[in-house]
PDB file of N, CA and C in Angstrom:
ATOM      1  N   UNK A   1       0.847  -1.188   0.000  1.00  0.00           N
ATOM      2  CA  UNK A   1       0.000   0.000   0.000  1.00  0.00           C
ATOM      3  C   UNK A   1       0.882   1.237   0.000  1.00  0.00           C
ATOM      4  N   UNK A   2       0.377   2.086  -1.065  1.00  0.00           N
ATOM      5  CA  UNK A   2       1.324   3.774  -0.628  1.00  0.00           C
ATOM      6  C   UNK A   2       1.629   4.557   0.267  1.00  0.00           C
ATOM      7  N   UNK A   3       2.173   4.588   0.928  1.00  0.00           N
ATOM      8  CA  UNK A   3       2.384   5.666   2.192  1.00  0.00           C
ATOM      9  C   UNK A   3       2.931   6.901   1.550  1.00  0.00           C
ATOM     10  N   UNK A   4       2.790   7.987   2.098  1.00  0.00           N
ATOM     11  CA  UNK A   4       3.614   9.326   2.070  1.00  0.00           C
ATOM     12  C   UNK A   4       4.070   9.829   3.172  1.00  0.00           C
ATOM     13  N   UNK A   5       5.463  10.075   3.351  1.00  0.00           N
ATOM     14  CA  UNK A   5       6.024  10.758   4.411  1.00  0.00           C
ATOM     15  C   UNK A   5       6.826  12.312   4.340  1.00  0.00           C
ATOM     16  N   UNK A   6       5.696  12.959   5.083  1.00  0.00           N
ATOM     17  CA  UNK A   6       6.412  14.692   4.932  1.00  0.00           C
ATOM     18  C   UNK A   6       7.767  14.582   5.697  1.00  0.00           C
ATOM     19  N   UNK A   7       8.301  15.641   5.924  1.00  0.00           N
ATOM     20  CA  UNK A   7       9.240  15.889   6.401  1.00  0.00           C
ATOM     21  C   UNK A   7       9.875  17.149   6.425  1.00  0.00           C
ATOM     22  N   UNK A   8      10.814  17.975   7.063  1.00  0.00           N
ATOM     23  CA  UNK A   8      11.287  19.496   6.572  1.00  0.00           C
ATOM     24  C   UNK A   8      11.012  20.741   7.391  1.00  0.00           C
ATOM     25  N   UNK A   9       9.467  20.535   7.750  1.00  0.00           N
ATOM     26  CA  UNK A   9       8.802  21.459   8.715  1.00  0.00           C
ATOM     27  C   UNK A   9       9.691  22.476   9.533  1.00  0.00           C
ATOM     28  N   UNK A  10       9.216  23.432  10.457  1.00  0.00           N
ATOM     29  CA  UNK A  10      10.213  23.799  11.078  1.00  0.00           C
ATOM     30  C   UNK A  10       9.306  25.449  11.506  1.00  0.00           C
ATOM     31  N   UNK A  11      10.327  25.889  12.429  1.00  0.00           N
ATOM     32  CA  UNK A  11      10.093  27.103  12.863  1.00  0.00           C
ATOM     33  C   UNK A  11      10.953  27.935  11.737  1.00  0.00           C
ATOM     34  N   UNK A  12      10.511  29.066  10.881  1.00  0.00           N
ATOM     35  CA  UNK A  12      12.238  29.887  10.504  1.00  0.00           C
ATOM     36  C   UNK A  12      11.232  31.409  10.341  1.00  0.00           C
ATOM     37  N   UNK A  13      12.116  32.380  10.362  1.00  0.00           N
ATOM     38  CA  UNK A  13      11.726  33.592  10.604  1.00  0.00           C
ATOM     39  C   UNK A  13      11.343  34.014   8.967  1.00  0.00           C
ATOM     40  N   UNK A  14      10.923  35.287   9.045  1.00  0.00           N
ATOM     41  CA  UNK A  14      10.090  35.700   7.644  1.00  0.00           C
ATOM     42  C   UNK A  14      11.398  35.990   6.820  1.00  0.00           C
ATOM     43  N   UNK A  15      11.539  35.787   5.650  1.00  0.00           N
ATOM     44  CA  UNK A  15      12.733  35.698   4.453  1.00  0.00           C
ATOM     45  C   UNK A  15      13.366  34.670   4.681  1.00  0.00           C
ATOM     46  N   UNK A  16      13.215  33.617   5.522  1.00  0.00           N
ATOM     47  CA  UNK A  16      13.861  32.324   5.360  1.00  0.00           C
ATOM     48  C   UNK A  16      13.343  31.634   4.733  1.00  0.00           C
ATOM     49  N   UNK A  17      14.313  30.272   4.626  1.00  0.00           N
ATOM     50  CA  UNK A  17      14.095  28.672   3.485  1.00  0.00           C
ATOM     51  C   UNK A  17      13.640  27.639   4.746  1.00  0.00           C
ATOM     52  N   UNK A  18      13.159  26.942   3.872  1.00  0.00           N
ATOM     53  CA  UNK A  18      12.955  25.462   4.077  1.00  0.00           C
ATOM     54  C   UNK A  18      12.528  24.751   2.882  1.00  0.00           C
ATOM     55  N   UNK A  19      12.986  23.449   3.310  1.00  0.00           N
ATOM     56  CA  UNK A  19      12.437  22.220   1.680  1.00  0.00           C
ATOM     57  C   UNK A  19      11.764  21.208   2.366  1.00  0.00           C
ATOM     58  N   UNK A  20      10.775  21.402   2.060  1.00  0.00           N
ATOM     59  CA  UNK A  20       9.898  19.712   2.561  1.00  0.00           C
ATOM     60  C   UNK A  20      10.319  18.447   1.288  1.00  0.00           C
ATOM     61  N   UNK A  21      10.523  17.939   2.150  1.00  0.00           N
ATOM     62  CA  UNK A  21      10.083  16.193   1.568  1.00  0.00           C
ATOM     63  C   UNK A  21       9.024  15.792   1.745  1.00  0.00           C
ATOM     64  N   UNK A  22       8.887  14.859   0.632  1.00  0.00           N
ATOM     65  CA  UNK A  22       7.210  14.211   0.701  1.00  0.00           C
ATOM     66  C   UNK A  22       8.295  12.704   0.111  1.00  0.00           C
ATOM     67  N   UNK A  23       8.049  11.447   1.095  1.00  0.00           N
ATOM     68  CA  UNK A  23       9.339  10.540   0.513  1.00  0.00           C
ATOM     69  C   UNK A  23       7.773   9.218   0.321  1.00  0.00           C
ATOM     70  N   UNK A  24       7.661   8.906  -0.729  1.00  0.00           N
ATOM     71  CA  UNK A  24       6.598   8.008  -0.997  1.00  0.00           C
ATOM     72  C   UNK A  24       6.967   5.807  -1.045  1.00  0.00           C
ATOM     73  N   UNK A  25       6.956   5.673  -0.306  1.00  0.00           N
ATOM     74  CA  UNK A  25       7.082   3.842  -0.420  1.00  0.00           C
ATOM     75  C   UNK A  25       6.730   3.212  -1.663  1.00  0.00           C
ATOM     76  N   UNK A  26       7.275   2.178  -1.745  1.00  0.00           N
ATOM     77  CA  UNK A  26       6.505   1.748  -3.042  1.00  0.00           C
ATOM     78  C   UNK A  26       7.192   2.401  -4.258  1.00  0.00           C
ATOM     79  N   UNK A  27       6.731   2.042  -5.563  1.00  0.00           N
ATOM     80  CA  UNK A  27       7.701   2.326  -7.015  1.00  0.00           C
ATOM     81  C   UNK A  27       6.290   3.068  -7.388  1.00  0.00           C
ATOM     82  N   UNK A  28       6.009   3.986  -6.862  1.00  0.00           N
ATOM     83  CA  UNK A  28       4.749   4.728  -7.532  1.00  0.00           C
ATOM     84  C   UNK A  28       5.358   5.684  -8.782  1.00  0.00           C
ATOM     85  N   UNK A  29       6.689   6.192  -8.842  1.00  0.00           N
ATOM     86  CA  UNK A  29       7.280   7.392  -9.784  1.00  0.00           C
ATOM     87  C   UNK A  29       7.344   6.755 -11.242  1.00  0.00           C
ATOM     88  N   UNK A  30       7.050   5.572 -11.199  1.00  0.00           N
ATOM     89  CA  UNK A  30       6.952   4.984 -13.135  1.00  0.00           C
ATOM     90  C   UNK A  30       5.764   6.301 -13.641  1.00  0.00           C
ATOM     91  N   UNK A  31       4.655   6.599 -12.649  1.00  0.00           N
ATOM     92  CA  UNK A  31       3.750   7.563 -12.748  1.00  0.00           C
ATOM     93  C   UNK A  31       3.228   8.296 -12.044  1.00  0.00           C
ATOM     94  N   UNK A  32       3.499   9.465 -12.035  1.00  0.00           N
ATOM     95  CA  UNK A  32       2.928   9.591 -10.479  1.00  0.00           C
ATOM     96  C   UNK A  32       2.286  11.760 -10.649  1.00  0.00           C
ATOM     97  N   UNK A  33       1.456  11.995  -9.862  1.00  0.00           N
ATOM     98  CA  UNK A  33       1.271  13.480 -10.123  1.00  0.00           C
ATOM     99  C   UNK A  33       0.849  13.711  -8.455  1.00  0.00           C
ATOM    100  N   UNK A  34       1.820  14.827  -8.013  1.00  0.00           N
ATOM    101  CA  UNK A  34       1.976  14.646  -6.542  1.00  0.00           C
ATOM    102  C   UNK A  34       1.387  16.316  -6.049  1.00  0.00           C
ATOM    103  N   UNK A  35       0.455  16.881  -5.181  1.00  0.00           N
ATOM    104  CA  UNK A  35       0.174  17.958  -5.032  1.00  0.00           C
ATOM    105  C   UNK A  35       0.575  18.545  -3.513  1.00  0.00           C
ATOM    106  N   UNK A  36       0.669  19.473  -3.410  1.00  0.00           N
ATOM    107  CA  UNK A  36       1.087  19.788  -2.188  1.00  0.00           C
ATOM    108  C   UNK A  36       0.090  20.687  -1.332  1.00  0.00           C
ATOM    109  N   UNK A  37      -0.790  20.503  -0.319  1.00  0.00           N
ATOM    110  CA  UNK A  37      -1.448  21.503   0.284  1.00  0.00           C
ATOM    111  C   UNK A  37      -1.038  21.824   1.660  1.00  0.00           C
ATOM    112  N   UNK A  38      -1.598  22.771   2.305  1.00  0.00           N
ATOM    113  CA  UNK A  38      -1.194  23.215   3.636  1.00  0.00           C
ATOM    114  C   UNK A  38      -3.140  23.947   4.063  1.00  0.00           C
ATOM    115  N   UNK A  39      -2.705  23.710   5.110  1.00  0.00           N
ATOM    116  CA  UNK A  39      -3.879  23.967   6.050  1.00  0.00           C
ATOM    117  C   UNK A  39      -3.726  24.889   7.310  1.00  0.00           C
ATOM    118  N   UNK A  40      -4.242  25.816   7.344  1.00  0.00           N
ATOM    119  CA  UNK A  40      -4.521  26.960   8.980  1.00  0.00           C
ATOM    120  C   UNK A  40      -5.450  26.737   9.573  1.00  0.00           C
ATOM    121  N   UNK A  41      -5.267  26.549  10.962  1.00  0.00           N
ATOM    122  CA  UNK A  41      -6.947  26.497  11.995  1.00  0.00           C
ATOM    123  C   UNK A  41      -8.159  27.006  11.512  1.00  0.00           C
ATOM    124  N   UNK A  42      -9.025  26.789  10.919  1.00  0.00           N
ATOM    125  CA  UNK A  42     -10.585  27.445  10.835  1.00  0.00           C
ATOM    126  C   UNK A  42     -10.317  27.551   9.060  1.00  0.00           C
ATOM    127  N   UNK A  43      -9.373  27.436   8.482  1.00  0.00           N
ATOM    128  CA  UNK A  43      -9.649  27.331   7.346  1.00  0.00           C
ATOM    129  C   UNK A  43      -9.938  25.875   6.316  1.00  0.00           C
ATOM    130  N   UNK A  44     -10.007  26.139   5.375  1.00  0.00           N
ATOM    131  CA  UNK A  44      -9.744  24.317   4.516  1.00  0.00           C
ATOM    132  C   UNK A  44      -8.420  24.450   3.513  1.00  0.00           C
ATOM    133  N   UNK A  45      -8.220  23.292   3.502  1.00  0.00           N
ATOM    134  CA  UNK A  45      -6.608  23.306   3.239  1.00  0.00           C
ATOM    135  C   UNK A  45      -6.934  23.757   1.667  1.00  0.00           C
ATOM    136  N   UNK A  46      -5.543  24.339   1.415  1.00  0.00           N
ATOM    137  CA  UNK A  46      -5.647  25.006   0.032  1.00  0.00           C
ATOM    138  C   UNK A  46      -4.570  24.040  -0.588  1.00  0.00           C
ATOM    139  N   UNK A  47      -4.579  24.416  -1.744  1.00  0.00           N
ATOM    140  CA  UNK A  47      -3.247  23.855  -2.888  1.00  0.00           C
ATOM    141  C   UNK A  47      -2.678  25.109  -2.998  1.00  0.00           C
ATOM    142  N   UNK A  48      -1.201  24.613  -2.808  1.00  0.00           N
ATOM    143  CA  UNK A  48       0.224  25.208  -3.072  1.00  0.00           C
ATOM    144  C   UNK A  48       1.022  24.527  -4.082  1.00  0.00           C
ATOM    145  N   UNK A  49       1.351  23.857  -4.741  1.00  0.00           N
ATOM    146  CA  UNK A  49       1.824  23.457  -5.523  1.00  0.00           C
ATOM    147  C   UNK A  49       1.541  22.044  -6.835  1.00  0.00           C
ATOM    148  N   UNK A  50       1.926  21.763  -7.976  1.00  0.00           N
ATOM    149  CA  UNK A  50       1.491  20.219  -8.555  1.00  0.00           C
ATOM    150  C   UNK A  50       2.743  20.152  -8.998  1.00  0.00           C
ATOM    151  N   UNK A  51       3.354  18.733  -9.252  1.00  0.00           N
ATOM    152  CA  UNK A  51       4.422  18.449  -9.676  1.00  0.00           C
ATOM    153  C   UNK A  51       4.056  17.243  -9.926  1.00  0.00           C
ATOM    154  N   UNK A  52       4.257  16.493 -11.624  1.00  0.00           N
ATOM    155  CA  UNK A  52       4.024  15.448 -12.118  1.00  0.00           C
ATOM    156  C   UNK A  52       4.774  14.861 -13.361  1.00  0.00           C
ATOM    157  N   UNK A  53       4.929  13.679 -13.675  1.00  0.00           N
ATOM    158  CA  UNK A  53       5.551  13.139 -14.930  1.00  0.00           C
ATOM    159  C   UNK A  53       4.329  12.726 -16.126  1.00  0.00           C
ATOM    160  N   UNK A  54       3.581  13.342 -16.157  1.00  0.00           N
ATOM    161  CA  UNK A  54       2.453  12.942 -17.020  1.00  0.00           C
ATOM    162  C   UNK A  54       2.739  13.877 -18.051  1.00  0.00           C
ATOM    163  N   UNK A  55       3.558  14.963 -18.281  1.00  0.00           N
ATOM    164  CA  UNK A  55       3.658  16.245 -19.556  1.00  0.00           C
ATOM    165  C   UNK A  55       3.478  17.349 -18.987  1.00  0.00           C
ATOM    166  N   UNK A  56       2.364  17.740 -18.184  1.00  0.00           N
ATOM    167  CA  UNK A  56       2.174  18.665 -17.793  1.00  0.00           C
ATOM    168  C   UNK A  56       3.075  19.824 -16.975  1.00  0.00           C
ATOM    169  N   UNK A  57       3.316  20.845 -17.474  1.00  0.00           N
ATOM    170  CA  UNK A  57       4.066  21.711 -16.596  1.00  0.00           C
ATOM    171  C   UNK A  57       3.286  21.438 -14.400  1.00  0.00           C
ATOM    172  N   UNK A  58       4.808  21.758 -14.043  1.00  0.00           N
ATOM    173  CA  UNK A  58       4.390  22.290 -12.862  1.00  0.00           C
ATOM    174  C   UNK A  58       3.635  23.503 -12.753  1.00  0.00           C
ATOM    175  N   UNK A  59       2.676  23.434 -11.510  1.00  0.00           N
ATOM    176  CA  UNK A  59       2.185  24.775 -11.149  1.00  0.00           C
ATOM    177  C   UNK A  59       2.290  25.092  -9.372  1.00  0.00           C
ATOM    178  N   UNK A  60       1.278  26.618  -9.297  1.00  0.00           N
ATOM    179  CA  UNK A  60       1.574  26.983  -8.255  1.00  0.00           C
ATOM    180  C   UNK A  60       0.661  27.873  -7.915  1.00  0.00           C
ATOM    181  N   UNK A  61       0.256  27.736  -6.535  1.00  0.00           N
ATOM    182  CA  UNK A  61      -0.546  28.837  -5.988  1.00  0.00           C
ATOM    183  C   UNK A  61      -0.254  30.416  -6.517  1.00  0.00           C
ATOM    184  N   UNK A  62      -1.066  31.388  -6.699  1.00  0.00           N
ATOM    185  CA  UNK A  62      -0.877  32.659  -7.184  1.00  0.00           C
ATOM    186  C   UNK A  62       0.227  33.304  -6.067  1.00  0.00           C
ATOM    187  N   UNK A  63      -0.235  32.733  -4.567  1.00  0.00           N
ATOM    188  CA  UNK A  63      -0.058  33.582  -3.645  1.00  0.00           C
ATOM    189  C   UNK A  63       1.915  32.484  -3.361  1.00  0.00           C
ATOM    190  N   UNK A  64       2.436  31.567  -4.024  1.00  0.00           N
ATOM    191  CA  UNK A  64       3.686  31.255  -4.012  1.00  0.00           C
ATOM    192  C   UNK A  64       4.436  31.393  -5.065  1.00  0.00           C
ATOM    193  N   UNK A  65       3.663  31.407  -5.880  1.00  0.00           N
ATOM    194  CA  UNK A  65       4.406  31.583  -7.004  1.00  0.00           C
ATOM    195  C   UNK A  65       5.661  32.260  -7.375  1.00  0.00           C
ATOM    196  N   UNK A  66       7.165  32.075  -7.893  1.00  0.00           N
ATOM    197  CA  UNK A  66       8.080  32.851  -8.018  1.00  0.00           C
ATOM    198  C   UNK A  66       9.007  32.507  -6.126  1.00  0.00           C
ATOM    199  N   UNK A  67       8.207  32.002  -5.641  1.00  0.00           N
ATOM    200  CA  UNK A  67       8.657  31.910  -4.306  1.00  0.00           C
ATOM    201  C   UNK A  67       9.119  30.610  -3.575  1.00  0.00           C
ATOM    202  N   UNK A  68       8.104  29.303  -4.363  1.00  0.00           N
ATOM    203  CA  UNK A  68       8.046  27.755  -3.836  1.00  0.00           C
ATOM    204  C   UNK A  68       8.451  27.229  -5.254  1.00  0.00           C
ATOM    205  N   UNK A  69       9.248  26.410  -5.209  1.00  0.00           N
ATOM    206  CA  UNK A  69       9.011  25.001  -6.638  1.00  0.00           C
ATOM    207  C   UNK A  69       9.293  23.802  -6.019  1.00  0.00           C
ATOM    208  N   UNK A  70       8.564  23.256  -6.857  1.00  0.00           N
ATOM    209  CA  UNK A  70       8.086  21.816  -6.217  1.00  0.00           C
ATOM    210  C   UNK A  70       9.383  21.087  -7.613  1.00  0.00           C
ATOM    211  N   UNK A  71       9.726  20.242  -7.140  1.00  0.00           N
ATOM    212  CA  UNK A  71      10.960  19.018  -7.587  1.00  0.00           C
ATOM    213  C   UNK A  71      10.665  17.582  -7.313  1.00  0.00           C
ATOM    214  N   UNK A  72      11.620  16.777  -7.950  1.00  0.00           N
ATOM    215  CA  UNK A  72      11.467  15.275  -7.718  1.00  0.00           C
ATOM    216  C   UNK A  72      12.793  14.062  -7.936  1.00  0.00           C
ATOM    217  N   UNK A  73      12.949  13.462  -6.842  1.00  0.00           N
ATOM    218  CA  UNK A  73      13.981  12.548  -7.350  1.00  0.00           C
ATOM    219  C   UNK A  73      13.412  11.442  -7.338  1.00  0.00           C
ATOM    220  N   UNK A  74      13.574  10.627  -8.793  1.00  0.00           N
ATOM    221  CA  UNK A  74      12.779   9.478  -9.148  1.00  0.00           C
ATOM    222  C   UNK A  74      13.435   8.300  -8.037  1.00  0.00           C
ATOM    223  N   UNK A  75      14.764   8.479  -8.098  1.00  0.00           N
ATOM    224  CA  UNK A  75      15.793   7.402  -7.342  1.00  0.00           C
ATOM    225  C   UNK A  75      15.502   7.510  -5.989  1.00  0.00           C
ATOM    226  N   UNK A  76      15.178   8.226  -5.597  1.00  0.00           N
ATOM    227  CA  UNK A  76      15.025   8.267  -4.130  1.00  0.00           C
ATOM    228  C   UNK A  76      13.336   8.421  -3.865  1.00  0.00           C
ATOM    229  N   UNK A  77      12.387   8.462  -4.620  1.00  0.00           N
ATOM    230  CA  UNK A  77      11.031   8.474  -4.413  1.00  0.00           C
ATOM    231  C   UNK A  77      10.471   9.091  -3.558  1.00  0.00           C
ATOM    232  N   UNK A  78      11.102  10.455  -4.332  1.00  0.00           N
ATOM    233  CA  UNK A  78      10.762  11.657  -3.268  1.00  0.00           C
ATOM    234  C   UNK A  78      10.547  12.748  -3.963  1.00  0.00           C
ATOM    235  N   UNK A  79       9.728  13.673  -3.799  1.00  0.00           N
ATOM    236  CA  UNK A  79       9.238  14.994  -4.397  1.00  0.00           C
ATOM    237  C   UNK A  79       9.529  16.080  -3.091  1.00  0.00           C
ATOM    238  N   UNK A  80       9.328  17.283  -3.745  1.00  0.00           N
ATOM    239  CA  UNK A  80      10.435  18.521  -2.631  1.00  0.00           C
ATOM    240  C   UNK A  80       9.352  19.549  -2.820  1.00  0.00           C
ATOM    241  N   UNK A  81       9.325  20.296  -1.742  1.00  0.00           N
ATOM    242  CA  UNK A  81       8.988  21.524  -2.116  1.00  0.00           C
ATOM    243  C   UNK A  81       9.828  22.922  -1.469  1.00  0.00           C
ATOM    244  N   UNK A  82      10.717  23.459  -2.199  1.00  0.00           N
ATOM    245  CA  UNK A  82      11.500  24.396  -1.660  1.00  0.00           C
ATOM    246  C   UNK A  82      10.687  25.766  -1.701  1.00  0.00           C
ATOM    247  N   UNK A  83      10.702  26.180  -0.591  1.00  0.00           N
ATOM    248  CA  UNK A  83       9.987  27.004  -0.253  1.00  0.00           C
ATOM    249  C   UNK A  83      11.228  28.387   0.334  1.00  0.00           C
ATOM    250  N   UNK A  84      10.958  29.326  -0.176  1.00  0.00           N
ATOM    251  CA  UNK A  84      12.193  30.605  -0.008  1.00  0.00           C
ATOM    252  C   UNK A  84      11.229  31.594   0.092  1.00  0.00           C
ATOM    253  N   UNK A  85      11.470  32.714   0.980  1.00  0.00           N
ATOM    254  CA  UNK A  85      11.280  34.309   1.403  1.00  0.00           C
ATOM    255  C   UNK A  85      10.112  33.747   1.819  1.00  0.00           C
ATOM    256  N   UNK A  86      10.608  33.538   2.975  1.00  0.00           N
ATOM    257  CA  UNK A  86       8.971  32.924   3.901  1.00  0.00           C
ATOM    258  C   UNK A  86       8.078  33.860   4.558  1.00  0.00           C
ATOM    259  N   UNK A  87       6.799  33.941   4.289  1.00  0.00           N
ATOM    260  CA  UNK A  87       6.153  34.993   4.779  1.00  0.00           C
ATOM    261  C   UNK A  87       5.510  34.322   5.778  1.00  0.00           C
ATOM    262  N   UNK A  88       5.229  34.948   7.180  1.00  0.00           N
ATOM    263  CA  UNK A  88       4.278  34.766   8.414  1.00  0.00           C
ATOM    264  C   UNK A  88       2.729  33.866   7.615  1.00  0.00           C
ATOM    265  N   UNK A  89       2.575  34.011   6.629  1.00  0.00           N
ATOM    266  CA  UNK A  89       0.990  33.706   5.921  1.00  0.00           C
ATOM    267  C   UNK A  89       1.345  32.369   5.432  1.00  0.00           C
ATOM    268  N   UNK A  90       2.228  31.798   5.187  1.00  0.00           N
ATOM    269  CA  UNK A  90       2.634  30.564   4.340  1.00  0.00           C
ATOM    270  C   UNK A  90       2.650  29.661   5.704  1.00  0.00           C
ATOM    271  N   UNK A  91       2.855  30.037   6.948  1.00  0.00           N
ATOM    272  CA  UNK A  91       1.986  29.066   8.495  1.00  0.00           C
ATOM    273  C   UNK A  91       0.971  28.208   8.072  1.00  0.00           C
ATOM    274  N   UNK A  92       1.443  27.105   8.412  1.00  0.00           N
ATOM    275  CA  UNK A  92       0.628  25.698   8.715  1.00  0.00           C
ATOM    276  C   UNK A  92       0.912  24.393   8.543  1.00  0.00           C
ATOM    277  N   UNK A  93       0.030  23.654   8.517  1.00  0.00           N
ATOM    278  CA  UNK A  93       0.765  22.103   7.929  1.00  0.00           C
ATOM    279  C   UNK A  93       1.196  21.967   6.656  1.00  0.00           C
ATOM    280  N   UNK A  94       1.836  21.706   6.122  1.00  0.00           N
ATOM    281  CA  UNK A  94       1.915  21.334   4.526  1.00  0.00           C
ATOM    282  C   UNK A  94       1.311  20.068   4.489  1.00  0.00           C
ATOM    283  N   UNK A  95       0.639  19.414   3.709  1.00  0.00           N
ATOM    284  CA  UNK A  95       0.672  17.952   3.120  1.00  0.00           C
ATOM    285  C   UNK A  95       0.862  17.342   1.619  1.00  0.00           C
ATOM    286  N   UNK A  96       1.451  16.608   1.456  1.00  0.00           N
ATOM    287  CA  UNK A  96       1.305  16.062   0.256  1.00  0.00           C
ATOM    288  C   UNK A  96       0.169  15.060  -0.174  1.00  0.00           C
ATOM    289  N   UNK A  97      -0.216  15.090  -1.230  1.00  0.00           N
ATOM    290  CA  UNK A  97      -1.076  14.251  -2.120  1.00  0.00           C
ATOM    291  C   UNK A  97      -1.362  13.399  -2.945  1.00  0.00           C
ATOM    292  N   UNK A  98      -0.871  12.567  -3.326  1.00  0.00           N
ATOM    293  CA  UNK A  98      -0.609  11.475  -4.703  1.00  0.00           C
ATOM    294  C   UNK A  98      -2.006  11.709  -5.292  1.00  0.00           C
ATOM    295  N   UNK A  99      -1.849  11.967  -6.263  1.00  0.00           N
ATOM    296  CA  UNK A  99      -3.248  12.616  -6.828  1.00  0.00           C
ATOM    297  C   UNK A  99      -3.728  10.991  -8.130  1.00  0.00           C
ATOM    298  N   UNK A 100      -2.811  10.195  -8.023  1.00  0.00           N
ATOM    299  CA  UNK A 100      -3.120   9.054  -9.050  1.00  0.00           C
ATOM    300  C   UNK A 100      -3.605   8.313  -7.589  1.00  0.00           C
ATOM    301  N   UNK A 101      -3.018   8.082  -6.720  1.00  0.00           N
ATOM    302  CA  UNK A 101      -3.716   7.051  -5.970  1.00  0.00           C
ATOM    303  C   UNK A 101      -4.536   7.520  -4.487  1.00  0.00           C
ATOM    304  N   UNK A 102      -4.500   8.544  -4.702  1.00  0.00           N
ATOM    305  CA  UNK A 102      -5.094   9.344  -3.800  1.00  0.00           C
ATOM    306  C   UNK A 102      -5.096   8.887  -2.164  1.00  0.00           C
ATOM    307  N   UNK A 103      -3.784   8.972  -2.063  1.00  0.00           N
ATOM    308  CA  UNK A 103      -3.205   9.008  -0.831  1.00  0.00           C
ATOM    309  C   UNK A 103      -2.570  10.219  -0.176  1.00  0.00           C
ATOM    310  N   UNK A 104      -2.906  10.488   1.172  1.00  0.00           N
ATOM    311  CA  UNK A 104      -2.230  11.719   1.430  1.00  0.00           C
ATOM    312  C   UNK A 104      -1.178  11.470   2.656  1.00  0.00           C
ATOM    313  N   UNK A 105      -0.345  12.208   2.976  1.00  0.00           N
ATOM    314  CA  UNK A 105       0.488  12.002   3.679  1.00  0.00           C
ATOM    315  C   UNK A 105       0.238  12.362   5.042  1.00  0.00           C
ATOM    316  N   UNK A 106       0.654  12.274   6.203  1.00  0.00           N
ATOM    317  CA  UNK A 106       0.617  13.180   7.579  1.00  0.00           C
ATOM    318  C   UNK A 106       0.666  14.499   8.135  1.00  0.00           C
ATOM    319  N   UNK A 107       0.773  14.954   7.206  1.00  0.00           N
ATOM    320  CA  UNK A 107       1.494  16.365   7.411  1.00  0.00           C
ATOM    321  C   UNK A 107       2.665  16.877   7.860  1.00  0.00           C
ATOM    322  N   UNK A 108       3.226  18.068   7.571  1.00  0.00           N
ATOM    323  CA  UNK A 108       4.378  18.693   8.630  1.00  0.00           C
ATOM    324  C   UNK A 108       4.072  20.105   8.771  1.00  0.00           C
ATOM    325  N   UNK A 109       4.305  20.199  10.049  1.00  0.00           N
ATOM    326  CA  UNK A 109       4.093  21.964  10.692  1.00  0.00           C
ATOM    327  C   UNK A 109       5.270  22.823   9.764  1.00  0.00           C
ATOM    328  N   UNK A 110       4.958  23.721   9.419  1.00  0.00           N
ATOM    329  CA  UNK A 110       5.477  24.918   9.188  1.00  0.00           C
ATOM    330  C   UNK A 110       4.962  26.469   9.872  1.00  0.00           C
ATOM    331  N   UNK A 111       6.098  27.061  10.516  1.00  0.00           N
ATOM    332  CA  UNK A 111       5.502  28.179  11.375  1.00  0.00           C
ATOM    333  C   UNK A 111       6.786  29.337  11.069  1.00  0.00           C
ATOM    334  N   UNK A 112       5.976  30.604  10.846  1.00  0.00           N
ATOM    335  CA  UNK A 112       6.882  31.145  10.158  1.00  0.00           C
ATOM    336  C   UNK A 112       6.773  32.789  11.309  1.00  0.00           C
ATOM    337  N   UNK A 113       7.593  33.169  11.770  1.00  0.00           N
ATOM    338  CA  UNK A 113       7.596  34.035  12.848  1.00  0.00           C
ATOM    339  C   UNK A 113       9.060  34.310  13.280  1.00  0.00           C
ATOM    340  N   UNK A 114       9.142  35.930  13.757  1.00  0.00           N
ATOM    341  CA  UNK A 114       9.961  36.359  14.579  1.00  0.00           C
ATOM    342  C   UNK A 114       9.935  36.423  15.752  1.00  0.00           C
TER     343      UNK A 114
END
């Protein structure tokens, strides 16, 4: 069965980095289209990023765009999301998504503050 495991999370102040991992079990990358959302208390989780081997360009939230790209290493069965010039608003869980087998991962905290 597919598992997804986040990873990366972290406390870092506003204009800092972090890269999540999303590390998936299993040989799912022969095909795979992987999405990334994040979630805040009282809201519903949004999409931040898609990253896939099907043709399709990557995309990206309006509000990351120029700021997050999402990546992938087939060999290591893992997709990334590097995330740079961190704003206080980009706070919350991230999760990943396997959007072919529709599995989602656990989440990881991201908290972004001075």
């Amino acid at each position: 069965q597919l598992q997804l495991v986040e990873s990366g999370g972290g406390l870092v102040q506003p204009g800092g980095s972090l890269r999540l991992s999303c590390l998936s079990s299993g040989t799912f990358f022969r095909e795979y289209e992987v999405r990334w959302f994040r979630q805040t208390p009282g809201k519903e989780r949004e999409f931040v990023a898609r990253i896939g081997n099907n043709g399709a360009s990557n995309s990206y939230a309006d509000s990351v765009k120029d700021r997050f790209t999402a990546s992938s290493d087939s060999a290591k069965s893992t997709v990334y999301l590097q995330m740079n010039d961190l704003k206080p608003e980009d706070t919350g869980i991230y999760y990943c998504y396997n959007q072919v087998y529709q599995v989602w991962g656990q989440g990881t905290q991201v908290t972004v503050s001075s």
